[in-house]
Protein backbone atom coordinates (compact mmCIF):
# COMPACT_ATOMS: atom_id res chain seq x y z
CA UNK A 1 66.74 37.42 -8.69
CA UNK A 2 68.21 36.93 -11.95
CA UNK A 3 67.16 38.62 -15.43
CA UNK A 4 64.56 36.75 -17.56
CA UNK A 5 62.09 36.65 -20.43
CA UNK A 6 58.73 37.41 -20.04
CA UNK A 7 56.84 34.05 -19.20
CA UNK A 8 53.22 33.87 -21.37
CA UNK A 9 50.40 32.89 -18.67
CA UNK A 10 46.33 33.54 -18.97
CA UNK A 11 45.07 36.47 -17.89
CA UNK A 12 43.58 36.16 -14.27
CA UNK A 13 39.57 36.16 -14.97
CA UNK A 14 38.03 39.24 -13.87
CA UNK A 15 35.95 36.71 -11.16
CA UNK A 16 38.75 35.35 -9.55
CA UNK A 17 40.85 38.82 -9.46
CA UNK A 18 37.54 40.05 -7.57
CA UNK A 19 36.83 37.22 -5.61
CA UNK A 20 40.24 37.62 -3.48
CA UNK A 21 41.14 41.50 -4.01
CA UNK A 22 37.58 42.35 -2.84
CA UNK A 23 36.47 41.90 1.36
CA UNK A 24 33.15 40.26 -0.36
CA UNK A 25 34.78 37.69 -2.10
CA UNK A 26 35.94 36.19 1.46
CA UNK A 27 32.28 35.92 3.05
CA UNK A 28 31.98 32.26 1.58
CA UNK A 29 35.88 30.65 1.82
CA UNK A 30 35.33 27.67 -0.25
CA UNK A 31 34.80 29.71 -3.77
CA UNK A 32 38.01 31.47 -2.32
CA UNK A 33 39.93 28.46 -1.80
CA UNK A 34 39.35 27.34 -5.70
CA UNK A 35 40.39 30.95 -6.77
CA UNK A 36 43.81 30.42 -4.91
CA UNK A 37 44.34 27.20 -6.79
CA UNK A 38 43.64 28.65 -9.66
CA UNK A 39 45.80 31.10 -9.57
CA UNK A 40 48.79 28.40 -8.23
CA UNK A 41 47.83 26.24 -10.80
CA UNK A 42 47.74 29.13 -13.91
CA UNK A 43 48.99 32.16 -13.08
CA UNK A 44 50.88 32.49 -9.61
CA UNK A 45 51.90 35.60 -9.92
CA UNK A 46 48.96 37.44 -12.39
CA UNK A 47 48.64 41.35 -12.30
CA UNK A 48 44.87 42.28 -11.82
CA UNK A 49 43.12 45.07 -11.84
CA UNK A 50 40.27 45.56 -9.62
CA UNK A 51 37.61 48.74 -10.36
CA UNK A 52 38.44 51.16 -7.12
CA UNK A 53 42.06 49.69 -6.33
CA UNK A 54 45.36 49.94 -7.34
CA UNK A 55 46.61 47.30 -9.67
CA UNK A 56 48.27 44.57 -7.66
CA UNK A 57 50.10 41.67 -8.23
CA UNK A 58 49.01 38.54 -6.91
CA UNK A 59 51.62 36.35 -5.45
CA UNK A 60 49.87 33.23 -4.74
CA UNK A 61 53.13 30.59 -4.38
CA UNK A 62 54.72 30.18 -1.24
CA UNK A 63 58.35 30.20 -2.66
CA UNK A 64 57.59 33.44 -4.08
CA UNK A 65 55.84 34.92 -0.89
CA UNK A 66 59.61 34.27 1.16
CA UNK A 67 61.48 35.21 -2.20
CA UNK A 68 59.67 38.90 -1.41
CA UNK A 69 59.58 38.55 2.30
CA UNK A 70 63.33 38.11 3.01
CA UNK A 71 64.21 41.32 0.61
CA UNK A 72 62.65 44.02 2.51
CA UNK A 73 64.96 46.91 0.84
CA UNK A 74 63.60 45.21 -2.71
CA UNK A 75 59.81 45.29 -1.51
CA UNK A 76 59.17 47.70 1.29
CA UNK A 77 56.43 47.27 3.76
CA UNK A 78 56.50 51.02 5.39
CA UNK A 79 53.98 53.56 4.46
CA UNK A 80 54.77 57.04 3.74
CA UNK A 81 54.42 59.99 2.42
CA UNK A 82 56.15 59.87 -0.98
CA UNK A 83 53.87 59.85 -3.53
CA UNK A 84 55.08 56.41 -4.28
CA UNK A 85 54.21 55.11 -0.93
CA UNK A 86 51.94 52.61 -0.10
CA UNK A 87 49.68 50.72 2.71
CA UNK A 88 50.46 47.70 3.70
CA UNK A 89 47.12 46.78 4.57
CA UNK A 90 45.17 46.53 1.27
CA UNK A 91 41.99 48.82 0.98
CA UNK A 92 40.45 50.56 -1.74
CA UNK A 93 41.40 53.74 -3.90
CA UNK A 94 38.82 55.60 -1.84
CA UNK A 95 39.87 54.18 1.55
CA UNK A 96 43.67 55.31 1.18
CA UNK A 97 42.72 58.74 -0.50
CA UNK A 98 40.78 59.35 2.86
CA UNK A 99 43.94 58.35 4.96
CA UNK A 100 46.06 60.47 3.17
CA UNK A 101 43.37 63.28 4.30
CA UNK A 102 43.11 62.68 8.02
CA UNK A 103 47.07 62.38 7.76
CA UNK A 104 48.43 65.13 6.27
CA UNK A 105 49.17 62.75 2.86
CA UNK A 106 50.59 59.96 4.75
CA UNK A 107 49.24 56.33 4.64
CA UNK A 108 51.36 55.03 7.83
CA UNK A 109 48.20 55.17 10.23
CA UNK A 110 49.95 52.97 12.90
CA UNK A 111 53.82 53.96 14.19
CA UNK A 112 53.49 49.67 14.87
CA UNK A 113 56.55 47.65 12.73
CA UNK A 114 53.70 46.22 10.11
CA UNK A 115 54.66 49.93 8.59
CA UNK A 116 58.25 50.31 9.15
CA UNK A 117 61.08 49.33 7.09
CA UNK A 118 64.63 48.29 7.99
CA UNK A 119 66.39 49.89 10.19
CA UNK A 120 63.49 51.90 11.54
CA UNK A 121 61.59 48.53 12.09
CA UNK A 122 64.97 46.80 13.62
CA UNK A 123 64.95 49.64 15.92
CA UNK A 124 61.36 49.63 17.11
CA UNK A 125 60.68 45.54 16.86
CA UNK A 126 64.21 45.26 19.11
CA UNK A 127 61.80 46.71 22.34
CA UNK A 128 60.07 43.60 22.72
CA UNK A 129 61.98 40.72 21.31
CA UNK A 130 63.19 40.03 24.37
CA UNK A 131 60.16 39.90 26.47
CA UNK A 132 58.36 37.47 23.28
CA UNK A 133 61.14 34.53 23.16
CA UNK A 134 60.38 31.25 24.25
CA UNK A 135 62.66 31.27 26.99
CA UNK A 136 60.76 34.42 28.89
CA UNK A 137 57.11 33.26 27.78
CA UNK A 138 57.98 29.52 29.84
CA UNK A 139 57.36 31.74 32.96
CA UNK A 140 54.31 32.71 31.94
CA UNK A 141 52.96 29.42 30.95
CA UNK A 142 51.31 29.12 34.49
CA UNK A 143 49.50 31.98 34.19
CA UNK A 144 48.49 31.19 30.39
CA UNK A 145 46.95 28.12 31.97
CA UNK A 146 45.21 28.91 34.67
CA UNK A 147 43.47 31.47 32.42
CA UNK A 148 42.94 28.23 29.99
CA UNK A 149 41.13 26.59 33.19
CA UNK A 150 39.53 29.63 33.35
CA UNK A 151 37.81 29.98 30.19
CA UNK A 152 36.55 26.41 30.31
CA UNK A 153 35.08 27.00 33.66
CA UNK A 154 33.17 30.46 32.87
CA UNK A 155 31.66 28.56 29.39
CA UNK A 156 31.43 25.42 29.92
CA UNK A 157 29.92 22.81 32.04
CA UNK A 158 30.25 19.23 32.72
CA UNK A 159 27.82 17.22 30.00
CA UNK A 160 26.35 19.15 26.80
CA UNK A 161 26.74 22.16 25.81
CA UNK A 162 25.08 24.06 22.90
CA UNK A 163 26.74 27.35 22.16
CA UNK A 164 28.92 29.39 19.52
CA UNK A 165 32.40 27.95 19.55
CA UNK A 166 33.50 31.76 18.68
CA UNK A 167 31.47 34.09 20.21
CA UNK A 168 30.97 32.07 23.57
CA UNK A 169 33.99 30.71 24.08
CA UNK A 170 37.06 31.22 21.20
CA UNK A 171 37.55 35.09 21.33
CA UNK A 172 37.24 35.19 25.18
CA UNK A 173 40.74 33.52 26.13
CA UNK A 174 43.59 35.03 23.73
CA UNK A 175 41.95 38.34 24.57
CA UNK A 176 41.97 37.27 28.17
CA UNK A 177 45.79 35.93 28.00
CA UNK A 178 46.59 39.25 26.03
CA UNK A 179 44.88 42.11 28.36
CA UNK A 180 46.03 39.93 31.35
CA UNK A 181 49.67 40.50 30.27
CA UNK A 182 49.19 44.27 29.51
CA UNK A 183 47.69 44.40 33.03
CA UNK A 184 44.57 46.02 31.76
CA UNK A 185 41.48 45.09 33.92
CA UNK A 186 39.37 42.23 33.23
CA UNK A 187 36.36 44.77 33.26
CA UNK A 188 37.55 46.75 30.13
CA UNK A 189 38.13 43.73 28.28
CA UNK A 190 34.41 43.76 26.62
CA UNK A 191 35.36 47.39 25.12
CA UNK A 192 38.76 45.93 24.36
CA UNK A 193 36.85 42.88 22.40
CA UNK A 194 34.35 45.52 20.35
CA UNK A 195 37.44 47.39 19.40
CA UNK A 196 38.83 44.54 17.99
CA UNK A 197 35.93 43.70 16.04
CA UNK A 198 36.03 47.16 14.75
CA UNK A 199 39.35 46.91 13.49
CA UNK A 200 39.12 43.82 11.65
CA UNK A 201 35.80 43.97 10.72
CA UNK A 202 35.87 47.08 8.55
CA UNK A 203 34.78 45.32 5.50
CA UNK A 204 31.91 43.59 7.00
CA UNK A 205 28.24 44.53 7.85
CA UNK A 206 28.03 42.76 10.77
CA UNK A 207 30.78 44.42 12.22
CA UNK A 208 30.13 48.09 11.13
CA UNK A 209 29.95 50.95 13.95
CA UNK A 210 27.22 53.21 14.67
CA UNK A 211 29.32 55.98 13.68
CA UNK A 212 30.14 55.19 10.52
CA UNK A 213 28.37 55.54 7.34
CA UNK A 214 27.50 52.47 5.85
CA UNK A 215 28.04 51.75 1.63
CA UNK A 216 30.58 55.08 1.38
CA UNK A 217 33.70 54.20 -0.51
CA UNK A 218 35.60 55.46 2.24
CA UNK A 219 33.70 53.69 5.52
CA UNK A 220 36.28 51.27 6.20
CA UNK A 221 38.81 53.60 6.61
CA UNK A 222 36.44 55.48 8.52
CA UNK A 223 35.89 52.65 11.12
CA UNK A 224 39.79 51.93 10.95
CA UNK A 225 40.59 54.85 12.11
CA UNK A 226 37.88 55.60 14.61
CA UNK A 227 38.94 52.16 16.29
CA UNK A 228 42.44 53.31 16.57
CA UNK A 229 41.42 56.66 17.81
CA UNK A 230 39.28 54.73 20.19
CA UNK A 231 42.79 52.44 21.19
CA UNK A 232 44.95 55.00 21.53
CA UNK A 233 42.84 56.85 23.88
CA UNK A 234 42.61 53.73 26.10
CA UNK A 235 46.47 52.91 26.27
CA UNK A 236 47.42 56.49 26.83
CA UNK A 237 46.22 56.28 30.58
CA UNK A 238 48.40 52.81 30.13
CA UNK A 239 51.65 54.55 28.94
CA UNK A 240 51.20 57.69 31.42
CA UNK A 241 51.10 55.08 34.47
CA UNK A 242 53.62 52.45 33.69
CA UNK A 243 56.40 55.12 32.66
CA UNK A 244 55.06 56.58 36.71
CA UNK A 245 55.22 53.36 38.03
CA UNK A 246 57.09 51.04 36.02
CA UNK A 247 55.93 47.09 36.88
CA UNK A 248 57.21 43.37 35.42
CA UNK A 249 55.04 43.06 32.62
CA UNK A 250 55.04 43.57 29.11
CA UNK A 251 53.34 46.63 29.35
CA UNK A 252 56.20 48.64 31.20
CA UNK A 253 58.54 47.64 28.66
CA UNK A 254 56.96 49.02 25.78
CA UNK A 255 56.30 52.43 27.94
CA UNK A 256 59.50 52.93 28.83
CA UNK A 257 61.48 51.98 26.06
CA UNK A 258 64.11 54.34 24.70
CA UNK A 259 65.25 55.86 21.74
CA UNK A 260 69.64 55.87 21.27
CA UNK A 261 69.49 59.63 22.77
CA UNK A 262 68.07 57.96 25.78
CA UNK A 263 64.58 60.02 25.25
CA UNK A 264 61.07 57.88 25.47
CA UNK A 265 59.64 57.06 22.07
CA UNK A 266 57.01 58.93 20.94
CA UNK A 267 53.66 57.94 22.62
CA UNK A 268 52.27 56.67 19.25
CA UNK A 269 55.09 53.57 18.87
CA UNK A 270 53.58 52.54 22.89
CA UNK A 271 49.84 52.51 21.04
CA UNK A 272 51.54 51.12 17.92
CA UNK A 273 52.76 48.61 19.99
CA UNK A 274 49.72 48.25 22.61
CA UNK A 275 47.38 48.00 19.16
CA UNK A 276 49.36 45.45 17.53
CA UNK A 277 49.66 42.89 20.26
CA UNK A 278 45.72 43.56 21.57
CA UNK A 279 44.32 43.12 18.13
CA UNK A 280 46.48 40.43 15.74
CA UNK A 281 47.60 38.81 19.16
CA UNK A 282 44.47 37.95 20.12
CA UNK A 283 41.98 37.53 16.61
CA UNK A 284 44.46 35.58 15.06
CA UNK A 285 44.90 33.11 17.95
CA UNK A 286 41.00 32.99 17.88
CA UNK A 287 40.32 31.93 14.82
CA UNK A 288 42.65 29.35 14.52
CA UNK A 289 41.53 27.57 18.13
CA UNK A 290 38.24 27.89 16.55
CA UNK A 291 39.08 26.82 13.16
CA UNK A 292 41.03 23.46 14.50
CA UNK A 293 38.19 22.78 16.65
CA UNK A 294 35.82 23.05 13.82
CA UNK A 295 38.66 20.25 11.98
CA UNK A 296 38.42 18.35 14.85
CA UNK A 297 34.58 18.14 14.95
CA UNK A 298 34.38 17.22 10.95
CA UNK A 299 36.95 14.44 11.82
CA UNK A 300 36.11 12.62 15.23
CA UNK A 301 38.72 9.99 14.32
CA UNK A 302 41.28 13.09 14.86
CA UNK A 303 40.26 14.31 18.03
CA UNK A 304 40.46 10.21 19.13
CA UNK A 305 43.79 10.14 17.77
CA UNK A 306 44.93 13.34 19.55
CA UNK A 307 43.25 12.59 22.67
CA UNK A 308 45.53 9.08 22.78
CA UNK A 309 48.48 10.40 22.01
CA UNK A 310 48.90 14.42 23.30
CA UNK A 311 52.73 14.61 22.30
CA UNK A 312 50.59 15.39 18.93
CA UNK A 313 49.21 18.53 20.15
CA UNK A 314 52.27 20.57 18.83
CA UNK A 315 51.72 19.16 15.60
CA UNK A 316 48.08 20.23 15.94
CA UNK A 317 48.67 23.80 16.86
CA UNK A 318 51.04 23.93 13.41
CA UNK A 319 48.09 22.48 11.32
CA UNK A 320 45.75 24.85 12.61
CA UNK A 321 47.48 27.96 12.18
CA UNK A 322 48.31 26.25 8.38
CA UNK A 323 44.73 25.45 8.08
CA UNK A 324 43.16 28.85 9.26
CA UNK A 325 46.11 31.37 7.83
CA UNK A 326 43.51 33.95 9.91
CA UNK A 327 46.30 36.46 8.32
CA UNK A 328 44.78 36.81 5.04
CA UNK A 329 47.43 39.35 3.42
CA UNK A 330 49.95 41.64 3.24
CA UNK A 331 51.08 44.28 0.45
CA UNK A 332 54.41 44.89 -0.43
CA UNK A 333 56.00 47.54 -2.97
CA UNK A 334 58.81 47.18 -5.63
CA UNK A 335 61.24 49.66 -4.97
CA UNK A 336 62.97 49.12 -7.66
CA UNK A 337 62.49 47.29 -11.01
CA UNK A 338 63.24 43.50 -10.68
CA UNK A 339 62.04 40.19 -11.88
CA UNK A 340 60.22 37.56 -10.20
CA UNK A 341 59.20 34.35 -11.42
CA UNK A 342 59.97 35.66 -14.97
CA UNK A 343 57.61 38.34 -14.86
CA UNK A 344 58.67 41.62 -14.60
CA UNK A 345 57.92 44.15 -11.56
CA UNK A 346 58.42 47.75 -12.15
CA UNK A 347 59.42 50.38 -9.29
CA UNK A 348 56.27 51.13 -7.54
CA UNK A 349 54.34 48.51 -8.46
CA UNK A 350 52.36 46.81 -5.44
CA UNK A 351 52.16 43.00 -4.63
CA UNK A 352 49.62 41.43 -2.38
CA UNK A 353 51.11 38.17 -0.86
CA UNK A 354 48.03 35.46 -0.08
CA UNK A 355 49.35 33.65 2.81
CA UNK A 356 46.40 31.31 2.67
CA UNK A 357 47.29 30.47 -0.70
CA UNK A 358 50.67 29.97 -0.05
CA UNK A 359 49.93 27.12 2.69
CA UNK A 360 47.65 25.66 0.83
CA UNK A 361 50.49 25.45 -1.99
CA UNK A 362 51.26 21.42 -3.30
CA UNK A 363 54.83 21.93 -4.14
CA UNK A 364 55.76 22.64 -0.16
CA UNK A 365 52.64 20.58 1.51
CA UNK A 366 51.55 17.34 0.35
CA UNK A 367 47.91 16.81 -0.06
CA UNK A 368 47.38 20.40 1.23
CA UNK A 369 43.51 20.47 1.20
CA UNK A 370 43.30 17.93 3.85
CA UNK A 371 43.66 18.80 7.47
CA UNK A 372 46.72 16.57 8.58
CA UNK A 373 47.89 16.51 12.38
CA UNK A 374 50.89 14.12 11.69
CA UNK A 375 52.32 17.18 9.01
CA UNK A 376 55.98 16.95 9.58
CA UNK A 377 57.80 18.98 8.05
CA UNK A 378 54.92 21.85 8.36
CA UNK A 379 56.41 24.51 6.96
CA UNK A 380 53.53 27.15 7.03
CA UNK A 381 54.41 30.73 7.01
CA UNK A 382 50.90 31.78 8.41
CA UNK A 383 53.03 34.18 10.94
CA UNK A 384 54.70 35.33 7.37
CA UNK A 385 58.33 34.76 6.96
CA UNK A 386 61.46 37.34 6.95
CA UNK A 387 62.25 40.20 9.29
CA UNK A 388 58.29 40.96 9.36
CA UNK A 389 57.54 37.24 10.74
CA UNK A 390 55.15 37.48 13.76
CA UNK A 391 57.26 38.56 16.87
CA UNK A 392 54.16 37.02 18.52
CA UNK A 393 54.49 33.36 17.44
CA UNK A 394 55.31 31.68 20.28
CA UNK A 395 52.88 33.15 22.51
CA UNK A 396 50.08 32.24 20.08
CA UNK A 397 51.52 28.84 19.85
CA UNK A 398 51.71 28.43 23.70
CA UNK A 399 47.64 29.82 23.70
CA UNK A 400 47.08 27.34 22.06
CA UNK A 401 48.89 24.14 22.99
CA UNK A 402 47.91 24.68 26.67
CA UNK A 403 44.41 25.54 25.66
CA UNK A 404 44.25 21.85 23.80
CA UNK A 405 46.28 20.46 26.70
CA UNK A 406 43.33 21.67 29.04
CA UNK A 407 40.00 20.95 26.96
CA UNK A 408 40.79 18.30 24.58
CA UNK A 409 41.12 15.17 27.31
CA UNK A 410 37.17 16.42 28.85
CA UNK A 411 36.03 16.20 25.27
CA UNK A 412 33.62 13.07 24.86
CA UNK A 413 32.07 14.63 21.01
CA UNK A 414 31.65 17.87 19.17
CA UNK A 415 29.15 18.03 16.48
CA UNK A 416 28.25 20.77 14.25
CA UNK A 417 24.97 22.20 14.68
CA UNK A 418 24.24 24.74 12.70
CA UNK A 419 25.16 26.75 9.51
CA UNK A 420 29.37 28.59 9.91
CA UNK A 421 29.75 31.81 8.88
CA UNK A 422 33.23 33.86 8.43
CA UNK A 423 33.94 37.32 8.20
CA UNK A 424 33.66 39.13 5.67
CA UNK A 425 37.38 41.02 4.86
CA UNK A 426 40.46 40.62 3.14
CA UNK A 427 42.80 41.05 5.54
CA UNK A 428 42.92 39.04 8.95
CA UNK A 429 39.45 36.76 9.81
CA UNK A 430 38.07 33.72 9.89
CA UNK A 431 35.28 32.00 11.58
CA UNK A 432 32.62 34.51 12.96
CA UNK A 433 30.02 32.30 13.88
CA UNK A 434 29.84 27.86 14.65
CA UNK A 435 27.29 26.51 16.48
CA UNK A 436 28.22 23.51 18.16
CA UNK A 437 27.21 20.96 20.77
CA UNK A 438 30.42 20.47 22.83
CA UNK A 439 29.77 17.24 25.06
CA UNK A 440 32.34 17.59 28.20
CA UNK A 441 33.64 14.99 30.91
CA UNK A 442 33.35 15.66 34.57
């Protein structure tokens, strides 16, 4: 980053600024989608300030989003409990103020690496890299797929079938691939599924648990917390028998990892872990199958070109994850003062990067508000970009390929049949509800 003069932009309107900061202002994503251009095409990186949270800086250009992403000692990810800390996860005033309550003035509610900086994050992302590359998840691709077959079997029959692409059929199989690998049984996985919802779906009514307070300032961090209370709970009886009796799976390597002194981590990096993979491993893989199937339904001619030629299905996966961006946001911190796009960021100042912006962005994809298979290059950073990119990638990627390998030859139409919803949040969502009828080959 070099020096330079303060660059004269509007102001970002007190609408738009509200329409993306706030969980509301992503119930209805096509109002949202104009507020991202706006801000791309005026102000790409506008400071707002939102009644109830901190100011933020918008960063709504994808250059700008890996300018920040590849510096992590410039803008640190890792809560703390400096008073100049920060969450990474965006929630109000009231929400982090409650946190800092339950945890003794710290805002780092998950020991998972979305909190962690270098070399704490090296450290604790290094137990599983292994296990996530391509070349290990090939041996699981069998497995992946006969869980694919699965899933089409339990939901769906031969002919027409009217149901909720999301509810009856997209959140069942990453969830399924996920808990399958953890070796949890399949009969926990509906409390695994409502935990999920929990955790994602702080922000929105439909998704609010009994035991929390609705319309307090302070409910979502309420419900975000009881969830992971709720998680780690479950995965402790995980941890205590896989360090017993270690097995090949995912879940014994996480257990038993070790710190340099040759001690076990703390339980709470297994749960950080165990959280991480059972909640953004599976939602995010959800709503994009169900997002590229809703494409794919809007534009027949796609699925017909798809179907004839399946050495496009790669190409699919990429536009869908660039298309749904499920991963809404992230916040990042200045920790010192620096300049970016000619504007200038103090120390401490916080920066929310909008991923869906970015891949929507026209100076990296051409004619970006069109659902393309045939993208090439398709450089989306919907698993972010930098040393906090998605060690998960390439099992979400292999979800879904093999998923579209499996259903998209039996499909003979899918038609929208009733009104889509999304959920309402800020952070990581997309569709909640599509009704479709789904007609299937023999």
């Amino acid at each position: 980053m070099t020096t330079a003069e303060a660059i004269q932009v509007p102001a970002v309107p007190d609408d738009i600024a509200r329409q993306i900061v706030l969980p509301e202002g992503h119930h209805d994503d096509v109002p949202l989608f104009a507020a991202y251009r706006w801000l791309r095409e005026n102000n790409p990186l506008g400071r707002v300030e939102v009644e109830g949270y901190d100011p933020v800086w918008l960063v709504s250009k994808h250059a700008d989003i890996m300018e920040i992403e590849r510096q992590p000692d410039v803008f640190t990810s890792g809560g703390g409990t400096d008073p100049g800390s920060h969450n990474p996860i965006l929630q109000n005033q009231a929400g982090d103020a409650f946190t800092r309550s339950l945890l003794g003035g710290s805002l780092r509610v998950l020991d998972a690496v979305t909190y962690l900086d270098p070399p704490e994050h090296t450290a604790v992302r290094g137990i599983a890299t292994d296990w996530f590359r391509p070349a290990n998840l090939k041996k699981w691709e069998d497995t992946v797929r006969g869980l694919a077959r699965e899933a089409i079997g339990k939901s769906l029959h031969s002919g027409a079938n009217d149901l909720d692409l999301v509810g009856d059929f997209a959140l069942g199989f990453p969830l399924h691939v996920v808990m399958s690998l953890f070796g949890v049984p399949e009969s926990d996985e509906p409390r695994m599924m409502a935990l999920t919802q929990d955790f994602f779906g702080t922000a929105d009514p439909d998704a609010r648990r009994a035991d929390v307070e609705e319309l307090t300032p302070e409910a979502a961090a309420r419900q975000w917390k009881a969830a992971i209370d709720d998680f780690y709970a479950y995965f402790d009886v995980l941890v205590e028998d896989r360090r017993k009796s270690p097995r090949d799976d995912l879940a014994t390597i996480i257990a038993c990892a070790k710190q340099e002194n040759g001690e076990y981590y703390p339980k709470t990096f297994a749960y950080g872990w165990f959280v991480a993979i059972a909640t953004a491993g599976h939602d995010t893989t959800s709503s994009t199958l169900s997002g590229t199937i809703e494409q794919l339904a809007l534009h027949p001619e796609l699925l017909t070109k798809v179907q004839q030629n399946p050495q496009l299905l790669p190409d699919l996966v990429n536009e869908g994850l660039r298309w749904s961006s499920p991963v809404k946001q992230f916040t990042r911190r200045a920790t010192r003062d620096c300049t970016l796009r000619g504007r200038r960021i103090s120390e401490g100042d916080r920066l929310m990067l909008l991923y869906q912006s970015a891949n929507r962005d026209a100076d990296v994809f051409d004619d970006p508000d069109t659902f393309r298979i045939e993208r090439r290059p398709n450089r989306h950073i919907a698993f972010g970009y930098g040393p906090h990119m998605c060690i998960g990638q390439h099992l979400s990627k292999l979800e879904l390929r093999v998923m579209f390998e499996e259903l998209l030859p039996r499909i003979r139409s899918v038609e929208i049949t009733g009104e889509r919803r999304v959920v309402q949040t800020n952070f990581v969502g997309g569709l909640r509800k599509l009704p479709v009828r789904l007609e299937l080959s023999s």
